[in-house]
Each structure stands twice: as C-alpha cells, then as structure tokens.
Protein backbone atom coordinates (compact mmCIF):
# COMPACT_ATOMS: atom_id res chain seq x y z
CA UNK A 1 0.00 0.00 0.00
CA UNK A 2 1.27 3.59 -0.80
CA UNK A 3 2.53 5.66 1.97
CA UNK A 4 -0.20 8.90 1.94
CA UNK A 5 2.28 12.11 1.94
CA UNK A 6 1.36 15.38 2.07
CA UNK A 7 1.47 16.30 -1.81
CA UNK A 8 -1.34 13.78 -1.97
CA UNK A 9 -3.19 15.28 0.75
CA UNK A 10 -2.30 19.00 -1.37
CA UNK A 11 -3.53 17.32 -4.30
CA UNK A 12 -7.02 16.29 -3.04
CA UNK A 13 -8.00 19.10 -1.15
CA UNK A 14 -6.29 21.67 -4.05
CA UNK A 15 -4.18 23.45 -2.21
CA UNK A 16 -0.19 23.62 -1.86
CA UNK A 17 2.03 21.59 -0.26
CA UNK A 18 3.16 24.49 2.46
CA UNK A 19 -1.09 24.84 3.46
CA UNK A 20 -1.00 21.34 4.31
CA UNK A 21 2.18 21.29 6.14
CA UNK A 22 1.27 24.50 8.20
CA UNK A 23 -2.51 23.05 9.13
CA UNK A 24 -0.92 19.29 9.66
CA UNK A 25 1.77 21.45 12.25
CA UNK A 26 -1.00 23.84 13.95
CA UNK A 27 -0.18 26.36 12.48
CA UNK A 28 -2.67 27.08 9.72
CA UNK A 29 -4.95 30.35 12.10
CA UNK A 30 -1.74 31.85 12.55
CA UNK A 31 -0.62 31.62 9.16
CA UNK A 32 -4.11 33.30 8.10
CA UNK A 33 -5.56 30.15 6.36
CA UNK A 34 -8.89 30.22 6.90
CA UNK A 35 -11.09 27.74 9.11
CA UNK A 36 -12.88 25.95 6.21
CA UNK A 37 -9.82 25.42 4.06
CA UNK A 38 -7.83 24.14 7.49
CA UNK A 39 -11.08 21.76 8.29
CA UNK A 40 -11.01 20.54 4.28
CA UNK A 41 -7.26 19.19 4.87
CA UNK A 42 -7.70 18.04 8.15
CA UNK A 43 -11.05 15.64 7.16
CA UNK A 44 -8.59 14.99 4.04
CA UNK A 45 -5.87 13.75 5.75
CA UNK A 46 -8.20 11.78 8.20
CA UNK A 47 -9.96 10.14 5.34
CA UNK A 48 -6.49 8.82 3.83
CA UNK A 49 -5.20 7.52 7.01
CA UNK A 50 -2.07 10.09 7.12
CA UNK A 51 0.63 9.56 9.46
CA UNK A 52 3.15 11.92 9.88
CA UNK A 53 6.87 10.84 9.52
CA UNK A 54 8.21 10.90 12.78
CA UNK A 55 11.57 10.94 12.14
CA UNK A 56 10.97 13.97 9.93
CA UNK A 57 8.86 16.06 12.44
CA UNK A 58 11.65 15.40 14.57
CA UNK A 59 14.56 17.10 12.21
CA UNK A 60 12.36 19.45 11.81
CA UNK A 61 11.05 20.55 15.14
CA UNK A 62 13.42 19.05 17.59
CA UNK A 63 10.48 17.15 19.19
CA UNK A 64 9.75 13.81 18.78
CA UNK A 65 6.10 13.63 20.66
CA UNK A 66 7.25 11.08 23.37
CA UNK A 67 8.29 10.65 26.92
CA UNK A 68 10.27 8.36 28.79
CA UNK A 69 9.06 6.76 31.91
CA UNK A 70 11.56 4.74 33.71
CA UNK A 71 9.94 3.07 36.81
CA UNK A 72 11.47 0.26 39.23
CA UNK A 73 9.35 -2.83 38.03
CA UNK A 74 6.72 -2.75 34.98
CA UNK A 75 5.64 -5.88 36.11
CA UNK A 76 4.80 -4.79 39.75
CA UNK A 77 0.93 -4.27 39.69
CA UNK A 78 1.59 -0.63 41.63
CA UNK A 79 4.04 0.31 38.39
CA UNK A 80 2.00 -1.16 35.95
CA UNK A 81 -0.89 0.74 36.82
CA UNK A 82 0.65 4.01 37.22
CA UNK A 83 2.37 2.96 33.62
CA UNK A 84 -1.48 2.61 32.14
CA UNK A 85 -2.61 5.80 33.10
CA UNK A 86 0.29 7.77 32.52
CA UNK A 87 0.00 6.45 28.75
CA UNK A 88 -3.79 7.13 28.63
CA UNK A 89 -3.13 10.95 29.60
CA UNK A 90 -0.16 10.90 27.39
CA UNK A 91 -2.22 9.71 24.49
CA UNK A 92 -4.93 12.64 24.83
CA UNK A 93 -2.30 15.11 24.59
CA UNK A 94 -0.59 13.39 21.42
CA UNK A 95 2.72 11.64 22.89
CA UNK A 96 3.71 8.60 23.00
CA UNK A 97 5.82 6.47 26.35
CA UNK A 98 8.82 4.30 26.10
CA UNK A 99 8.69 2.40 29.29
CA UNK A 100 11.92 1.02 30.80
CA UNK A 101 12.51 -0.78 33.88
CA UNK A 102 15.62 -0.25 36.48
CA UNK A 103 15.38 -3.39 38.61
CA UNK A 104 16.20 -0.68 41.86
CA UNK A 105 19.83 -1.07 39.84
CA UNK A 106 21.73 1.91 39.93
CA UNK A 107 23.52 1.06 36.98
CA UNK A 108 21.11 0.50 34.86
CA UNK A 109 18.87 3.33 36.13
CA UNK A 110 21.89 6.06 35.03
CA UNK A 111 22.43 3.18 31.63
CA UNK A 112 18.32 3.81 30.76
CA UNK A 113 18.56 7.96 31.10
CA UNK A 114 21.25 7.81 28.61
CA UNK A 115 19.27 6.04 25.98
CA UNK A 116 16.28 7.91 26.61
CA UNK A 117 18.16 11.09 26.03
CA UNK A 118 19.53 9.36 22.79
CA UNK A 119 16.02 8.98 21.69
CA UNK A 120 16.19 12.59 22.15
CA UNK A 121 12.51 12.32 23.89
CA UNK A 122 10.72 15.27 24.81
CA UNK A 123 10.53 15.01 28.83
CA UNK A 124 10.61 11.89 31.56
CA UNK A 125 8.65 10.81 34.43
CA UNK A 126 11.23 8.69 36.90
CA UNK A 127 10.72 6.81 40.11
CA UNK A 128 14.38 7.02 40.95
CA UNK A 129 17.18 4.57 42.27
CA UNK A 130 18.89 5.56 45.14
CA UNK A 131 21.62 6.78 43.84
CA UNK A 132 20.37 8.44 39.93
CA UNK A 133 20.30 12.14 41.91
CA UNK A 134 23.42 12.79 39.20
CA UNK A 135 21.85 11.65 36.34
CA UNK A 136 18.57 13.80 37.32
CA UNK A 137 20.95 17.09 37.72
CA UNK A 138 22.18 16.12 34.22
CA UNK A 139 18.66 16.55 32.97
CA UNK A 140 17.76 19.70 34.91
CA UNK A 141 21.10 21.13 33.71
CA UNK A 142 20.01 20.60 30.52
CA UNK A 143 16.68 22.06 30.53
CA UNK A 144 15.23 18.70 30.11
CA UNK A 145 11.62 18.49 31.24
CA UNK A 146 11.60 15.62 34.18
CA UNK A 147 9.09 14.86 37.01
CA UNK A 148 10.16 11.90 40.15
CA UNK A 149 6.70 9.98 40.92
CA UNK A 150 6.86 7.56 43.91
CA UNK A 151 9.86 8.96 45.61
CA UNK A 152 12.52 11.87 45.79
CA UNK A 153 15.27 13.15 46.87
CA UNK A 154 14.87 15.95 49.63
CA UNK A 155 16.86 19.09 48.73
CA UNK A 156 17.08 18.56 45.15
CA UNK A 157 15.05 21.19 43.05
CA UNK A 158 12.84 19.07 41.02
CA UNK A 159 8.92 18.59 40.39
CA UNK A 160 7.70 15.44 42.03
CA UNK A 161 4.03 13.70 42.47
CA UNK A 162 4.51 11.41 45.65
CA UNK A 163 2.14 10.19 48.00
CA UNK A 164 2.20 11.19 51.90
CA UNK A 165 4.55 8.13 52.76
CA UNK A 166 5.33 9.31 56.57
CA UNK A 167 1.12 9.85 57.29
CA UNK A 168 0.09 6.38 55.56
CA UNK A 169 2.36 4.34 57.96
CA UNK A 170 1.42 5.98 60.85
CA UNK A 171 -2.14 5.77 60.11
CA UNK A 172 -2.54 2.14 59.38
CA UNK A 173 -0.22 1.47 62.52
CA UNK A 174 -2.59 3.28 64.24
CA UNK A 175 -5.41 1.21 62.67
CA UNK A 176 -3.73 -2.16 64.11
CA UNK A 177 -3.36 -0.71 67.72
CA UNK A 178 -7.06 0.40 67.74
CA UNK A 179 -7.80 -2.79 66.84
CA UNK A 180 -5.76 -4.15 70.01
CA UNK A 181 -2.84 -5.02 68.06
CA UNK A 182 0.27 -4.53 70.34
CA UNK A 183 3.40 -7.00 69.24
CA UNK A 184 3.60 -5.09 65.66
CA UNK A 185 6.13 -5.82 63.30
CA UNK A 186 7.46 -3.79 60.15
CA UNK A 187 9.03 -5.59 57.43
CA UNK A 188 10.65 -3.35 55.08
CA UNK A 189 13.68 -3.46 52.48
CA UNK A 190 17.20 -2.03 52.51
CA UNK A 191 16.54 0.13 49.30
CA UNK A 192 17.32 3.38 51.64
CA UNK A 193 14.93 5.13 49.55
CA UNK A 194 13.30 8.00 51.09
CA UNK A 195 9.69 6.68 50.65
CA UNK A 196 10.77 3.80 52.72
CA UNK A 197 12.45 5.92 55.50
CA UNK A 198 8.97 7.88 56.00
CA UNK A 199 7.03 4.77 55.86
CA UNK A 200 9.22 3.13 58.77
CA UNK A 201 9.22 6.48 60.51
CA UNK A 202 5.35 6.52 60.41
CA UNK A 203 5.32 3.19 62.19
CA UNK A 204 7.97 4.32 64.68
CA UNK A 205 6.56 7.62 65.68
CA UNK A 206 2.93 5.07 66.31
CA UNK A 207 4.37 2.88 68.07
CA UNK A 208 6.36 5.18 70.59
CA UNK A 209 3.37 7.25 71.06
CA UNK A 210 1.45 4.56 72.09
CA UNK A 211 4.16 3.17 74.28
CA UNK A 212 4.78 0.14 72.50
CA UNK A 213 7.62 0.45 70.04
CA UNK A 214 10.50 -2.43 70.09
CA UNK A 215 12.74 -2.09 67.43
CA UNK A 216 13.26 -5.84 67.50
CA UNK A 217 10.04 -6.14 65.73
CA UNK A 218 11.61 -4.15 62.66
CA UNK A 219 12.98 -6.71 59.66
CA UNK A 220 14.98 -5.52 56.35
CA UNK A 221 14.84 -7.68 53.99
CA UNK A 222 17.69 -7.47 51.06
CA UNK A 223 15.90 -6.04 47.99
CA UNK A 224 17.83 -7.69 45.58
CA UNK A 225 17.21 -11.36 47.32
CA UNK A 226 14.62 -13.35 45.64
CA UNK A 227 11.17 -14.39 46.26
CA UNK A 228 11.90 -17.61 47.75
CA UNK A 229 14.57 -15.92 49.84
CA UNK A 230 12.37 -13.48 51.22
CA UNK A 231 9.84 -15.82 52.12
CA UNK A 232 13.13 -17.90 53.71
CA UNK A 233 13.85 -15.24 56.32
CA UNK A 234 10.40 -14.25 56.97
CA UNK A 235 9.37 -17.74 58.16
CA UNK A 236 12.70 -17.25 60.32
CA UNK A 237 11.64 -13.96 61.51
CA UNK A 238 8.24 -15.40 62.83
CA UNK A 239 9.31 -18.09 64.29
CA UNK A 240 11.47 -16.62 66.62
CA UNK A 241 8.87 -13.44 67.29
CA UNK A 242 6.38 -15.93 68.07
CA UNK A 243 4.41 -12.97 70.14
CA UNK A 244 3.79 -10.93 67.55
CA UNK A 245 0.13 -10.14 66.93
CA UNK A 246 -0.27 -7.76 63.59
CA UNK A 247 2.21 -6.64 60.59
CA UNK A 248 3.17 -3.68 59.01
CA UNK A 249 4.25 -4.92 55.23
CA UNK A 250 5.48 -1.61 53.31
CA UNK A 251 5.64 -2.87 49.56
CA UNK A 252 2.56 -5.10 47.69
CA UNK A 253 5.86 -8.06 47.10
CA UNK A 254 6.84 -8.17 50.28
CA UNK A 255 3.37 -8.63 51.37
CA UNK A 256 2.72 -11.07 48.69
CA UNK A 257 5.75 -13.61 50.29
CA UNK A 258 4.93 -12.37 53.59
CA UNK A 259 1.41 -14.73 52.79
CA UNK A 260 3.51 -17.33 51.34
CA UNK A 261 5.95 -17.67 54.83
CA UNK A 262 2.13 -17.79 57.24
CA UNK A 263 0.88 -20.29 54.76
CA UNK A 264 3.84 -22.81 55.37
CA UNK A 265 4.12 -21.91 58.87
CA UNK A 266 0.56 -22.49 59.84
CA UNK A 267 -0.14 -19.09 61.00
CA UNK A 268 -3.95 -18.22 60.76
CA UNK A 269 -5.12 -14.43 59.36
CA UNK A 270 -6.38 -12.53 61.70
CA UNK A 271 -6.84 -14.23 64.63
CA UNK A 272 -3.06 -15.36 65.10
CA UNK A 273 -2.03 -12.19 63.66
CA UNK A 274 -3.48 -8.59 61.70
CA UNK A 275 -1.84 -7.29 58.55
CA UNK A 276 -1.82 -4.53 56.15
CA UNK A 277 0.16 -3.88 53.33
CA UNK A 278 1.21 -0.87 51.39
CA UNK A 279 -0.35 -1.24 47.58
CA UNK A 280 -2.96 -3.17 46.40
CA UNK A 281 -2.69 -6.55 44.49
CA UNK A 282 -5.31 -8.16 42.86
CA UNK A 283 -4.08 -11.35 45.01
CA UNK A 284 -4.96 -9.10 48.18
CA UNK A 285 -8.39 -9.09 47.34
CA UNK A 286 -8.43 -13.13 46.29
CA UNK A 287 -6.82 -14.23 49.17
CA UNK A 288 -8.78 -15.69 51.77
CA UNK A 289 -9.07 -14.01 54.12
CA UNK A 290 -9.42 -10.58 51.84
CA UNK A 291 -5.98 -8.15 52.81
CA UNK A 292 -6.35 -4.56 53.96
CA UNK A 293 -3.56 -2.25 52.36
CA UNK A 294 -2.84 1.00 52.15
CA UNK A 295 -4.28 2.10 48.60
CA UNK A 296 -1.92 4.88 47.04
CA UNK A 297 -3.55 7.55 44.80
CA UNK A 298 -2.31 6.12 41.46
CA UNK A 299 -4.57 8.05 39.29
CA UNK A 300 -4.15 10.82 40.92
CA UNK A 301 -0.31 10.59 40.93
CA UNK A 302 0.03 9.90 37.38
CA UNK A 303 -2.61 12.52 35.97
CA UNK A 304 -0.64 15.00 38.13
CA UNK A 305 2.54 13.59 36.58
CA UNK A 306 1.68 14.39 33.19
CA UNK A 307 -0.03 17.61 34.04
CA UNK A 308 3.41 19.15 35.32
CA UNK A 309 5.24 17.50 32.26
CA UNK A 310 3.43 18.88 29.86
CA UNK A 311 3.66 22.41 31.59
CA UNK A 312 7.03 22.07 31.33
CA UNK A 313 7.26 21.31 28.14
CA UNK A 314 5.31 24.35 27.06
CA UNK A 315 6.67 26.85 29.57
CA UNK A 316 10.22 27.62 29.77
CA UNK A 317 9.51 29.30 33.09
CA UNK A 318 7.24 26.48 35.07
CA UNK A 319 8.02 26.38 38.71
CA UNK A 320 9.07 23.62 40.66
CA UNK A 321 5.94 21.94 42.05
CA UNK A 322 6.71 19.38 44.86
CA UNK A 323 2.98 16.92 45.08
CA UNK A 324 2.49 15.28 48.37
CA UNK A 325 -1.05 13.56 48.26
CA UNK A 326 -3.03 11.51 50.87
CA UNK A 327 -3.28 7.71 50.87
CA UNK A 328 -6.61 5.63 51.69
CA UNK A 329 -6.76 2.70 54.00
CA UNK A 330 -8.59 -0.23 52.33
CA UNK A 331 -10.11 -1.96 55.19
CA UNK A 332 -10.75 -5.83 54.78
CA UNK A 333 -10.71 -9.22 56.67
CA UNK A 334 -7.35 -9.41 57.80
CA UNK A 335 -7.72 -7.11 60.29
C-alpha cells in the first residue's frame, strides 16, 4: 500500500504543499488560512489515514512527541498501573511512552537515562534509584523536562508527584493498635529510599506514642534477594517473634511472600495475627481471608505527573511543584 504524503493530501483538497504542512503542524490560524480550508485538509488527511513521519517532524522541530518513563518494576501491579494511566493521559495530549525498567539497579537506572536522552525524547517521568540524583541534575542542567513519581530526593530542586509516605504508615499502625494489636512488626527493604524511611518512621513515631515500640520487631529484607529468599527469612523472623500479633508490610511483594511464609508456617489471618500492606494486588483481594492495604492515589499521581510535564514542556519558566497527596486505607478481613 502507498505511503499517503502530504502532496497527496495538497492534491485532493487543491491546495499547496506548504497549506497542508502548516494546518498538519498547527499552524494554519496563525498563518491566516482560513477555518474551512484548514477543516477541508484536516477531514482529508483523516480520510487517507495520514501519518506523519516521525523521524521527519523530529529534524524538523526538535520534538519527537514522546516521553520516557523509567519506573522500578513494569511488572509490579503498583508500576503497571501508574504505567497505564500515565500512557492514557499521554495519548490525549498526542505523545507517545517508552517504558523502561531499572530493577532498583543503579547502573542501569543512570544506563536507561542515557538512551532515553539518545532517543532525544521530549521530557521523563522517573521513580528514581537511590543513587540516579546525578543523572537527574544532568537533565535539569540541561533544561530537560523531568518529574520523580513515587519517591525523591529531599533538597534537590525538582517537580515530584509522591504520595504522603510518613502519614500512611502511621495511620494504618494506628489502625492495628485500635484494633488491640500490640506486638507489631514492620518488614521493610534495605533500598534506603526516602519513601521507605517515611514509611518506617510513620510506624515508629505510632508505636512510641502509644508506648509500644520495640525495634526488635523491625525486619529488612535485602531487595535484591529473591522471592523464595524473602519468604526464607520471613518464616525465620516469625518463628522466633512468636508474640507478635499484627504486621506492618510496606511494599505489595513483600506482602505477597509475607502470605507465602504464614501459609507454610501455619499461622492463621487474623486471629493469630493482623496485617496490612502498602499497595494493592489483585491477590490481596483473592486471598482468603481478603488483605487490607494502604491504597496509594495512582490516578491521581500519574494525571498529576503528566499535568506538570506537559507544563514544562510548554513553559520555559514552570516552577518547581513538589505533590504530596493523601493515601486511603482499604479496610478488609485481615484485620
């Protein structure tokens, strides 16, 4: 099948090749073409399926109509979701998203910005390693149009969409000692990631002002260990914290194997122990008995996302804008 160009699109709707290119590139009203001869290309083109080369418009306008989202783990239901909507908003607003993964390695993480800045893409929305604070100057130093969803780094200038990490912990350890909950563990990883760090301190600060806080009760589990692994030292964990009556899990994967290490154990949900974990799972709400988590505003986070991006993009002069939205407690039978 023929490629449909613009001289065909000139040729149909009789006009020249520089009206089509200047309606096709928004700019027909301020070239003083008038509405019905920039509505007569634009059903033209429509009706002959045109699509622009992108290559072309990129030579040509130094924008390529995409962003780059680099998030820890695509397949994590939390990422994947926040992925979907991102693309949807994207969409309206005529860009397209190259996803890439980082795998939490640092590497990688600084390896991905690279080729995204080869693709010479137009902005990119990061949830950041621990240690990709240089490779997010780089950007900023180079005017490059970036937003951090998820997590941040404190002090460095840079629009970010999180959610309110320190208040969601502390609520939902509240929630377990209202519900007579008083052995409570956290089980966290050793990612060092600020998001983390408030989520434990949330806990903390609950605990001690309830007068119940033993650090003992606190377990790091090795991000980079696998599933089985996890599950490993968990059952290891338990069984020597035998008095512990509810659980603080402060990622959807470590919650996931924190079900698997109770299942082989024996443990029974919630009368031997209460638990809530940080992000929904579609497993959460198949298990038996149902999981309560801590629901993070994805929607929210990744319309807000875009929104700055795109301001950004079209604003030489946008100011930083640092997002901190509230979390929701999803109540359900395990506690």
């Amino acid at each position: 099948m023929k490629k449909i160009t613009i001289k065909d699109i000139a040729l149909e709707a009789q006009v020249s090749i520089s009206t089509v290119s200047f309606v096709l590139n928004d700019k027909g009203e301020k070239m003083g073409i008038s509405p019905a001869v920039i509505k007569k290309v634009q059903d033209i083109a429509a009706k002959l399926n045109y699509r622009p080369n992108m290559i072309a418009t990129s030579l040509r306008t130094g924008k390529t109509k995409s962003i780059g989202l680099i998030v820890e783990n695509i397949a994590n239901q939390f990422f994947s979701s926040l992925a979907r909507v991102i693309e949807e908003e994207a969409k309206k607003k005529g860009y397209r998203v190259f996803y890439c993964s980082t795998g939490n390695d640092e590497e990688r993480s600084a390896e991905l910005v690279q080729s995204l800045l080869q693709a010479n893409v137009d902005g990119f929305i990061i949830t950041p390693t621990e240690k990709l604070d240089k490779s997010i100057d780089q950007l900023l130093k180079m005017k490059k149009p970036v937003v951090l969803i998820d997590r941040y780094f404190p002090g460095q200038e840079v629009s970010h969409v999180v959610m309110d990490n320190y208040e969601g912990a502390f609520s939902a350890t509240n929630f377990l000692i209202e519900k007579g909950r008083r052995k409570i563990a956290l089980i966290n990883n050793n990612s060092g990631m600020v998001q983390m760090q408030l989520r434990e301190k949330g806990y903390v600060d609950a605990l001690k002002k309830a007068g119940i806080y033993d650090e003992k009760l606190i377990l790091h589990l090795d991000y980079h260990s696998s599933e089985e692994e996890k599950v490993e030292e968990l059952i290891s964990f338990f069984r020597n914290n035998k008095t512990i009556d509810g659980v603080l899990f402060l990622t959807n994967y470590m919650g996931l194997a924190g079900l698997q290490a109770f299942q082989k154990i024996g443990l029974k949900l919630p009368d031997d122990l209460a638990i809530i974990s940080y992000d929904d799972h579609y497993s959460f709400r198949l298990h038996s008995p149902t999981i309560t988590v801590v629901e993070q505003p994805i929607n929210t986070i990744a319309v807000k996302a875009v929104e700055l991006l795109m301001d950004q993009m079209i604003n030489d002069h946008a100011v930083v804008e640092k997002v901190v939205l509230k979390g929701n407690i999803i109540v359900r039978e395990s506690v």
